[in-house]
PDB file of N, CA and C in Angstrom:
ATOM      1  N   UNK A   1     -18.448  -0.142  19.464  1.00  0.00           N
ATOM      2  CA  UNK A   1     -18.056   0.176  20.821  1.00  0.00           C
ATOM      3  C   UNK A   1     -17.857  -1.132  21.582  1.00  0.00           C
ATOM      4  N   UNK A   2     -16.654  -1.212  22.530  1.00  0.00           N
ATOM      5  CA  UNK A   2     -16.733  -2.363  23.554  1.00  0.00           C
ATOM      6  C   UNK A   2     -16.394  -1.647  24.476  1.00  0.00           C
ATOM      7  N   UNK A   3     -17.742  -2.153  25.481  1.00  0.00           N
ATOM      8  CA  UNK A   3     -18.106  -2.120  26.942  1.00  0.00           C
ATOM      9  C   UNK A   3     -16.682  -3.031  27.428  1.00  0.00           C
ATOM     10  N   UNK A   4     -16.008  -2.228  28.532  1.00  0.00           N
ATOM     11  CA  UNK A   4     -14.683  -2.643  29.266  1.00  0.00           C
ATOM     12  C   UNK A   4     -15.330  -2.813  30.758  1.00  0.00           C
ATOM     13  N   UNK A   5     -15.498  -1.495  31.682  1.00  0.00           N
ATOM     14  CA  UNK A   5     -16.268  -1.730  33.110  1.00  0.00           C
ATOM     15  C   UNK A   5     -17.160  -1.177  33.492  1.00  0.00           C
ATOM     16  N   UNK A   6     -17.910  -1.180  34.651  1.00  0.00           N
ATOM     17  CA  UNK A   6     -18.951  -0.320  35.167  1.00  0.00           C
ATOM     18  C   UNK A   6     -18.037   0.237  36.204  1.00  0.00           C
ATOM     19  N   UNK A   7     -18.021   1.266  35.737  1.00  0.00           N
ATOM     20  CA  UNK A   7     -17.740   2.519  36.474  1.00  0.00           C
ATOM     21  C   UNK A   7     -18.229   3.124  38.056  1.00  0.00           C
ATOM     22  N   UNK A   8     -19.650   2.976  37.402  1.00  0.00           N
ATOM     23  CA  UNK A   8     -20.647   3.680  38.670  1.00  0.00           C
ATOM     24  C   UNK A   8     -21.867   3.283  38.677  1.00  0.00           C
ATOM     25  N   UNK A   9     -22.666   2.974  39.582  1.00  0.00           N
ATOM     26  CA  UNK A   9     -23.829   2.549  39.473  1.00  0.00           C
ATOM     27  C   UNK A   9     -24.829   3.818  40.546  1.00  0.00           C
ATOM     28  N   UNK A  10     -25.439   4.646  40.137  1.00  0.00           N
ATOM     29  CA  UNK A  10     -26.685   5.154  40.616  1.00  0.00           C
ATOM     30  C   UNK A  10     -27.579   5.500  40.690  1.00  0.00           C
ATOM     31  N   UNK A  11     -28.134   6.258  41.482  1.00  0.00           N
ATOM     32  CA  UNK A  11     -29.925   5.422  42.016  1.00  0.00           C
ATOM     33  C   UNK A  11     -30.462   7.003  42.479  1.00  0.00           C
ATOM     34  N   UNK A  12     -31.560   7.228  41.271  1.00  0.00           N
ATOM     35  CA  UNK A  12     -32.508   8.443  41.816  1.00  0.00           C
ATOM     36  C   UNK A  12     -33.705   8.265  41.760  1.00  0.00           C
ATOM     37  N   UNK A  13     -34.379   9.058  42.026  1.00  0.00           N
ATOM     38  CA  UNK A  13     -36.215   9.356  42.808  1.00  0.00           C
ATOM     39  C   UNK A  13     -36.409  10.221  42.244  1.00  0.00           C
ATOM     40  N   UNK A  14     -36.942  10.422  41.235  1.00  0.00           N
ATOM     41  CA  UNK A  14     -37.299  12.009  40.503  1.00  0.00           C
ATOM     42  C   UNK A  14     -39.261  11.909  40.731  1.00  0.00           C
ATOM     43  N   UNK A  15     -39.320  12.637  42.260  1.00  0.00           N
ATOM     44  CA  UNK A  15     -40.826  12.248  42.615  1.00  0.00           C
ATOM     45  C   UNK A  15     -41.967  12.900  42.060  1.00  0.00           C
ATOM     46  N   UNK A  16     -41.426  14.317  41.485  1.00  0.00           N
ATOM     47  CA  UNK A  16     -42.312  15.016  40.235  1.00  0.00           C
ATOM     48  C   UNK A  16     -42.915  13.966  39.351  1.00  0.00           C
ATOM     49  N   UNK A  17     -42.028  13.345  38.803  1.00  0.00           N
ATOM     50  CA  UNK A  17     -42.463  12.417  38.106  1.00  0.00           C
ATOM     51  C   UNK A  17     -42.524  11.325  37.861  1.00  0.00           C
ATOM     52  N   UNK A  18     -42.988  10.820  39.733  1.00  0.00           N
ATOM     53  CA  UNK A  18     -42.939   9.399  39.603  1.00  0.00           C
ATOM     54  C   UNK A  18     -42.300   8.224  39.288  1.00  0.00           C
ATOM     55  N   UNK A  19     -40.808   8.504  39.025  1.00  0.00           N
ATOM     56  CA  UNK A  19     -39.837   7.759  38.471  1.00  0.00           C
ATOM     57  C   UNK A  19     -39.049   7.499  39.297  1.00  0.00           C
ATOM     58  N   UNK A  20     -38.350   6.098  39.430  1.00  0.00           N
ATOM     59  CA  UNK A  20     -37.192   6.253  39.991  1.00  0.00           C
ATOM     60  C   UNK A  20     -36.446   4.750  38.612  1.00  0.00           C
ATOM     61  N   UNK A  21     -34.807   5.430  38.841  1.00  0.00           N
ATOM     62  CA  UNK A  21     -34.339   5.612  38.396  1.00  0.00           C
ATOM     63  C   UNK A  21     -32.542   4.839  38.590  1.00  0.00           C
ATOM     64  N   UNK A  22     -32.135   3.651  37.560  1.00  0.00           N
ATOM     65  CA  UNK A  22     -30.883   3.125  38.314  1.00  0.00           C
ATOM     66  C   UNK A  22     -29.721   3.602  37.044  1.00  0.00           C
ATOM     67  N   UNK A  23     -28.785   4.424  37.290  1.00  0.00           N
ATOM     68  CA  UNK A  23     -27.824   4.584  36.100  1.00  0.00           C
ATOM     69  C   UNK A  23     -26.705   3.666  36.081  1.00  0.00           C
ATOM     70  N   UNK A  24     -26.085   3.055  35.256  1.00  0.00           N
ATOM     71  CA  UNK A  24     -25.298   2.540  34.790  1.00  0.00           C
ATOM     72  C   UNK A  24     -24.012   3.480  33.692  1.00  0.00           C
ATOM     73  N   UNK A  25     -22.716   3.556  34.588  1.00  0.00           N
ATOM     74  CA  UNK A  25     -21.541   3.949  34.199  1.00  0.00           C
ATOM     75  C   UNK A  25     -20.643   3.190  33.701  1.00  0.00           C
ATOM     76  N   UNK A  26     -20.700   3.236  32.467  1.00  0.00           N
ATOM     77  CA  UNK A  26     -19.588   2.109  31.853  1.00  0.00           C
ATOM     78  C   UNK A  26     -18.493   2.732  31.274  1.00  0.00           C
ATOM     79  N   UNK A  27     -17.164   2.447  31.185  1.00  0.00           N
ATOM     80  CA  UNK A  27     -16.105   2.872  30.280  1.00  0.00           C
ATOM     81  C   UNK A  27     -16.426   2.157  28.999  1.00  0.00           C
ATOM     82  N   UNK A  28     -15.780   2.204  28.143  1.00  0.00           N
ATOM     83  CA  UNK A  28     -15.798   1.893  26.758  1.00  0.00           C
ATOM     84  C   UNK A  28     -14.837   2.439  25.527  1.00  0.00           C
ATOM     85  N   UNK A  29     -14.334   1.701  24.441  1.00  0.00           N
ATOM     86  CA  UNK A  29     -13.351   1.743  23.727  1.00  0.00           C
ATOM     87  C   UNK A  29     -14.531   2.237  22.138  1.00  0.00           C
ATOM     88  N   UNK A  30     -14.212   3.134  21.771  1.00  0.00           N
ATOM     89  CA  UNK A  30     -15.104   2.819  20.133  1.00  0.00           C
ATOM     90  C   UNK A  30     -13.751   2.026  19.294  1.00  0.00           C
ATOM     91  N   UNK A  31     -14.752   0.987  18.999  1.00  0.00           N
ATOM     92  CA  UNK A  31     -14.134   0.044  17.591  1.00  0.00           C
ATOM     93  C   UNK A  31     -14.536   0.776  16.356  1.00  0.00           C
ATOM     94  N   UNK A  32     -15.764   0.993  15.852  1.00  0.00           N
ATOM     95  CA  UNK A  32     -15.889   1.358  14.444  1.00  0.00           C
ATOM     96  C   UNK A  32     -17.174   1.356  14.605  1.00  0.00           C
ATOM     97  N   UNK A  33     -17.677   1.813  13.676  1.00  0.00           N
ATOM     98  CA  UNK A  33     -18.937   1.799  13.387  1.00  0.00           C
ATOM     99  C   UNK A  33     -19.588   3.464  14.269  1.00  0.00           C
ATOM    100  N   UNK A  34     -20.974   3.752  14.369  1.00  0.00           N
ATOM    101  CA  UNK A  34     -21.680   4.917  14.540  1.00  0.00           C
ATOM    102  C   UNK A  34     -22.691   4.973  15.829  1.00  0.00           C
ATOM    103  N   UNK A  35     -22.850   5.255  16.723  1.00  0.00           N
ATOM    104  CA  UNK A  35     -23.739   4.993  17.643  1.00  0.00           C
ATOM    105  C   UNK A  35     -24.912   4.904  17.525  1.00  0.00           C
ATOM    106  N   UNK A  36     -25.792   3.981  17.880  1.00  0.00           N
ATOM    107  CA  UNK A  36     -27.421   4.028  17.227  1.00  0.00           C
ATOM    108  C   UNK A  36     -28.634   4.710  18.438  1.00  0.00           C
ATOM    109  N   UNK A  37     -29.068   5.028  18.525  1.00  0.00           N
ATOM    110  CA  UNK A  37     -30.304   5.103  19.518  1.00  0.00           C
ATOM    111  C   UNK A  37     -31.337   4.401  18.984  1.00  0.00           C
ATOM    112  N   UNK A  38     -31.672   3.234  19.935  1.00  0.00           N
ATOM    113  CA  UNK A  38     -32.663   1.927  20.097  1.00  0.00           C
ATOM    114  C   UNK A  38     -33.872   2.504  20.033  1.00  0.00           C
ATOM    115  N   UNK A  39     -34.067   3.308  21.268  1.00  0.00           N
ATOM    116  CA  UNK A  39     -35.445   3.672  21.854  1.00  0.00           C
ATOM    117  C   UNK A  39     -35.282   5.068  22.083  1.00  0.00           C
ATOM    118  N   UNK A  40     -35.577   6.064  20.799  1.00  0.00           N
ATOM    119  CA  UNK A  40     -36.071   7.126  21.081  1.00  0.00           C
ATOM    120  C   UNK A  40     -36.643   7.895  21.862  1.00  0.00           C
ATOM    121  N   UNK A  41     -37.566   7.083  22.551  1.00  0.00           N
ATOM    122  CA  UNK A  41     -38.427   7.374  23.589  1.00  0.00           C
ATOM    123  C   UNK A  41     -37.877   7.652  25.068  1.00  0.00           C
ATOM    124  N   UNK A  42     -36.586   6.935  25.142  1.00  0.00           N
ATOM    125  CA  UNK A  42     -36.022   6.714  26.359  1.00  0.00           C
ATOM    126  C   UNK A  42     -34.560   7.303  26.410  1.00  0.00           C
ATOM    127  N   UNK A  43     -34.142   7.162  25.244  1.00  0.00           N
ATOM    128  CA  UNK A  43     -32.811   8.217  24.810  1.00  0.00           C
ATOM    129  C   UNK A  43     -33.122   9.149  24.074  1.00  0.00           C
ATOM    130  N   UNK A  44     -32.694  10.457  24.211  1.00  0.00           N
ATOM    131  CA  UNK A  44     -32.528  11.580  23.134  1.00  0.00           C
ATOM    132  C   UNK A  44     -31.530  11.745  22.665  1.00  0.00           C
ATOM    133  N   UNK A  45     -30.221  11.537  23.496  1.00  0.00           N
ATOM    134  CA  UNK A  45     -28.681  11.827  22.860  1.00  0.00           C
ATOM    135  C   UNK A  45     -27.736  10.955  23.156  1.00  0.00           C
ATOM    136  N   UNK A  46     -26.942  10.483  22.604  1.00  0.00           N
ATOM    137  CA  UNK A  46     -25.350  10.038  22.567  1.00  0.00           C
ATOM    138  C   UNK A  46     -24.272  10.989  22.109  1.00  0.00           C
ATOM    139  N   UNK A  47     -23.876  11.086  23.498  1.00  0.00           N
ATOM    140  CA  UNK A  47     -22.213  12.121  22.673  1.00  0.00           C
ATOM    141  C   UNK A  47     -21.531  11.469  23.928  1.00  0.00           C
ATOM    142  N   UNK A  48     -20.137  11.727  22.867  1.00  0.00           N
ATOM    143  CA  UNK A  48     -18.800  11.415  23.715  1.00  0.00           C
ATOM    144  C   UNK A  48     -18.126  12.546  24.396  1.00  0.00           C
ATOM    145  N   UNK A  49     -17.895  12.855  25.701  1.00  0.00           N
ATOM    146  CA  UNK A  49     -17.470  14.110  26.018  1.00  0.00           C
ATOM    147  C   UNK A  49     -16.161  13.928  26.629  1.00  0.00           C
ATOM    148  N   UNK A  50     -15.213  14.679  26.819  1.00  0.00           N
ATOM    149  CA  UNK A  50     -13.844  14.691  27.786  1.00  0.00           C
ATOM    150  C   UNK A  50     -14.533  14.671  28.984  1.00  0.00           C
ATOM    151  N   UNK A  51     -13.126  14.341  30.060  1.00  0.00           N
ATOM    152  CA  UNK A  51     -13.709  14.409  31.669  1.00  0.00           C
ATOM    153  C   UNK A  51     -13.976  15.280  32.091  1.00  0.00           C
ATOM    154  N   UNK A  52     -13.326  16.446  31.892  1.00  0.00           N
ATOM    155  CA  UNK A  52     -13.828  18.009  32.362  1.00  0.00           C
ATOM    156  C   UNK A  52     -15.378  18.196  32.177  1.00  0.00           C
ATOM    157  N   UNK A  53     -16.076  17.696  30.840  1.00  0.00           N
ATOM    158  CA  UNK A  53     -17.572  17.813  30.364  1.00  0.00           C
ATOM    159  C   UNK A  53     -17.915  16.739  31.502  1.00  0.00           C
ATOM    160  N   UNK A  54     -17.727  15.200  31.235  1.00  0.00           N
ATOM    161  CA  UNK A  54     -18.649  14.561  31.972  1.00  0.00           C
ATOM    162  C   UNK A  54     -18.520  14.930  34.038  1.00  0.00           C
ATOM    163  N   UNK A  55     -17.417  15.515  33.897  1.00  0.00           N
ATOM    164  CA  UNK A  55     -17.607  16.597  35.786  1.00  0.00           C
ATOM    165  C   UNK A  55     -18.359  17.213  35.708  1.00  0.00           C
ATOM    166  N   UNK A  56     -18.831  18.227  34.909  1.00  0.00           N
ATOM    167  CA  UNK A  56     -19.868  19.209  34.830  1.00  0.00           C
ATOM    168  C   UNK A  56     -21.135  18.174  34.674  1.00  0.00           C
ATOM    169  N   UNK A  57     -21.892  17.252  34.053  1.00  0.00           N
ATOM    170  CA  UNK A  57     -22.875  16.713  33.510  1.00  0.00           C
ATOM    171  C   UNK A  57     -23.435  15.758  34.947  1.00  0.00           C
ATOM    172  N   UNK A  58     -22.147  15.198  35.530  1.00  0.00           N
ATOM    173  CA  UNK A  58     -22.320  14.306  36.560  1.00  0.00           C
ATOM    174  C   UNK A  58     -21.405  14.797  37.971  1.00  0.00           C
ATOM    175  N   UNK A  59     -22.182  15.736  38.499  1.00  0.00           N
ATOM    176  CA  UNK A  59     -21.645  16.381  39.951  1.00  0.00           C
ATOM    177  C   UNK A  59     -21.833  15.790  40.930  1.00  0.00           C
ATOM    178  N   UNK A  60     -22.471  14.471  41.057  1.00  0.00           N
ATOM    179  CA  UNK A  60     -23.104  14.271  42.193  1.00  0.00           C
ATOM    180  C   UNK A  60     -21.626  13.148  42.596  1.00  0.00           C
ATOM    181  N   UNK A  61     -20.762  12.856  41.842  1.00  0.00           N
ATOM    182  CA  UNK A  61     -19.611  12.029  42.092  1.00  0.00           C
ATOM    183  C   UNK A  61     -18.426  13.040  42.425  1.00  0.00           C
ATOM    184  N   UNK A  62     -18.838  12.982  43.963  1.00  0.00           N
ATOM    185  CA  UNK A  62     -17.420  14.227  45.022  1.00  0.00           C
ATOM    186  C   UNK A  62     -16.553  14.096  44.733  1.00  0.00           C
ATOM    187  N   UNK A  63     -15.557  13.598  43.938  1.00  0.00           N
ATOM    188  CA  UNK A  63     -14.105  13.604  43.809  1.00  0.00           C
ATOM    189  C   UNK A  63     -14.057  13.493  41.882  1.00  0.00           C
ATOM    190  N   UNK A  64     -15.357  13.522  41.554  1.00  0.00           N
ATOM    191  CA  UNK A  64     -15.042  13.816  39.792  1.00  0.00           C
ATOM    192  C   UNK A  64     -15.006  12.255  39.232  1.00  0.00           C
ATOM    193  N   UNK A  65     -15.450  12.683  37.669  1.00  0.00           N
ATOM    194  CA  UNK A  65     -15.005  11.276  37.095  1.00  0.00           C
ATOM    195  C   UNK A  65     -14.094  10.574  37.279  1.00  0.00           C
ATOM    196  N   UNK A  66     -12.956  11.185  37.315  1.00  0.00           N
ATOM    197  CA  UNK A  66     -11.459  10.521  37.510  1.00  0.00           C
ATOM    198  C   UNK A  66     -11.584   9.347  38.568  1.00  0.00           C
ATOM    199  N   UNK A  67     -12.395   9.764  39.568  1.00  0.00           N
ATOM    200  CA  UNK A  67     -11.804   8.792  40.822  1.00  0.00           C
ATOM    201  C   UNK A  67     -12.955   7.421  40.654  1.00  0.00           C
ATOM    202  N   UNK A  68     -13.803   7.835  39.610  1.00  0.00           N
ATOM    203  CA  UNK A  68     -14.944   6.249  39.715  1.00  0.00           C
ATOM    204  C   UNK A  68     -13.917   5.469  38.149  1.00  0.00           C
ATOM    205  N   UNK A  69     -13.177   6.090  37.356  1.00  0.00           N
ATOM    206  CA  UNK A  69     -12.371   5.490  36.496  1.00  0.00           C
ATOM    207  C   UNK A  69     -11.675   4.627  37.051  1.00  0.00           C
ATOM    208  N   UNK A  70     -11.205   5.059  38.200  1.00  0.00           N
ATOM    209  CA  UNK A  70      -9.629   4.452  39.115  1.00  0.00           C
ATOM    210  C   UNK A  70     -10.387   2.964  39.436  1.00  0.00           C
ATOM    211  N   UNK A  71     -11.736   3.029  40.018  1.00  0.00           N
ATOM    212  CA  UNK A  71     -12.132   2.434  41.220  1.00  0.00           C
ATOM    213  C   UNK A  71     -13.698   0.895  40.372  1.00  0.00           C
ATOM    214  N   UNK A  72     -13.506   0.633  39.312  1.00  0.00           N
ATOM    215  CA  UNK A  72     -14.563   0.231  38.514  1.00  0.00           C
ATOM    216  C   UNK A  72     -14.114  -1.588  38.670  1.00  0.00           C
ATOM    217  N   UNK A  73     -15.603  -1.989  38.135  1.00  0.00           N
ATOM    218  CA  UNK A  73     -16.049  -3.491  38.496  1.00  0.00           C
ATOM    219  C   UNK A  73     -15.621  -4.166  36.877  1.00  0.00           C
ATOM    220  N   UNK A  74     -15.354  -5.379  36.537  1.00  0.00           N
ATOM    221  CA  UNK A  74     -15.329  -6.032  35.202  1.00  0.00           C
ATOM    222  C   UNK A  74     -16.642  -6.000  34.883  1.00  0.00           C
ATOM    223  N   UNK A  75     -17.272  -5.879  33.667  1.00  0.00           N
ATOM    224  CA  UNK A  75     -18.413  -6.098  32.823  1.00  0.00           C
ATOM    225  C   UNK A  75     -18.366  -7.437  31.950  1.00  0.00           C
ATOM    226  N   UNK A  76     -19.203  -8.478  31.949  1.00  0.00           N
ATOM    227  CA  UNK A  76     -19.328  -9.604  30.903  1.00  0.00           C
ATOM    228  C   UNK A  76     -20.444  -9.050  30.363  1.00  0.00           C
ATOM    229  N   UNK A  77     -20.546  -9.296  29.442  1.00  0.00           N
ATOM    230  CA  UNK A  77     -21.784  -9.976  28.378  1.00  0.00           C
ATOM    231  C   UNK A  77     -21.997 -11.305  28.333  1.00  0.00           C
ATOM    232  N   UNK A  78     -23.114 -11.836  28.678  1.00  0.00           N
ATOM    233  CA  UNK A  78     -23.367 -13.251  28.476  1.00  0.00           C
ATOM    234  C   UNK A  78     -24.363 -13.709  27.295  1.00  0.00           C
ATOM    235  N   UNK A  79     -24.493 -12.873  26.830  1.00  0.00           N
ATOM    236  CA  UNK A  79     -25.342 -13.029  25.539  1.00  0.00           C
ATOM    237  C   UNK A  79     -26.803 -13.201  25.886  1.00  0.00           C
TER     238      UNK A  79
END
């Protein structure tokens, strides 16, 4: 996979459980290879979904995935 931009960046309070919380929205190209999960503990799933799925998954963006695609920052890696 190569990371292209950040998309969206946001920020929740889940106070049940003491957490708060910063997400990171990146676009991305798959090159090859299989997706891994690092930390079990902290991820349960990787899937790739169409935009129609990630509208349903992520509602809290009023105008839909489409419009944080349009509107995204460059990403480096600096190693």
């Amino acid at each position: 996979m190569r990371v292209e931009k950040i998309a969206a960046v946001n920020e929740a309070v889940f106070i049940e459980k003491g957490h708060h919380a910063i997400f990171f929205t990146f676009t991305a190209k798959i090159i090859d290879g299989t997706p891994l999960i690092q930390d079990e503990e902290e991820i349960s799933e990787i899937r790739w979904v169409d935009v129609q799925t990630a509208n349903k998954f992520m509602p809290y963006h009023p105008d839909g995935v489409e419009s944080i695609l349009e509107a995204s920052s460059p990403y480096t890696f600096q190693g």
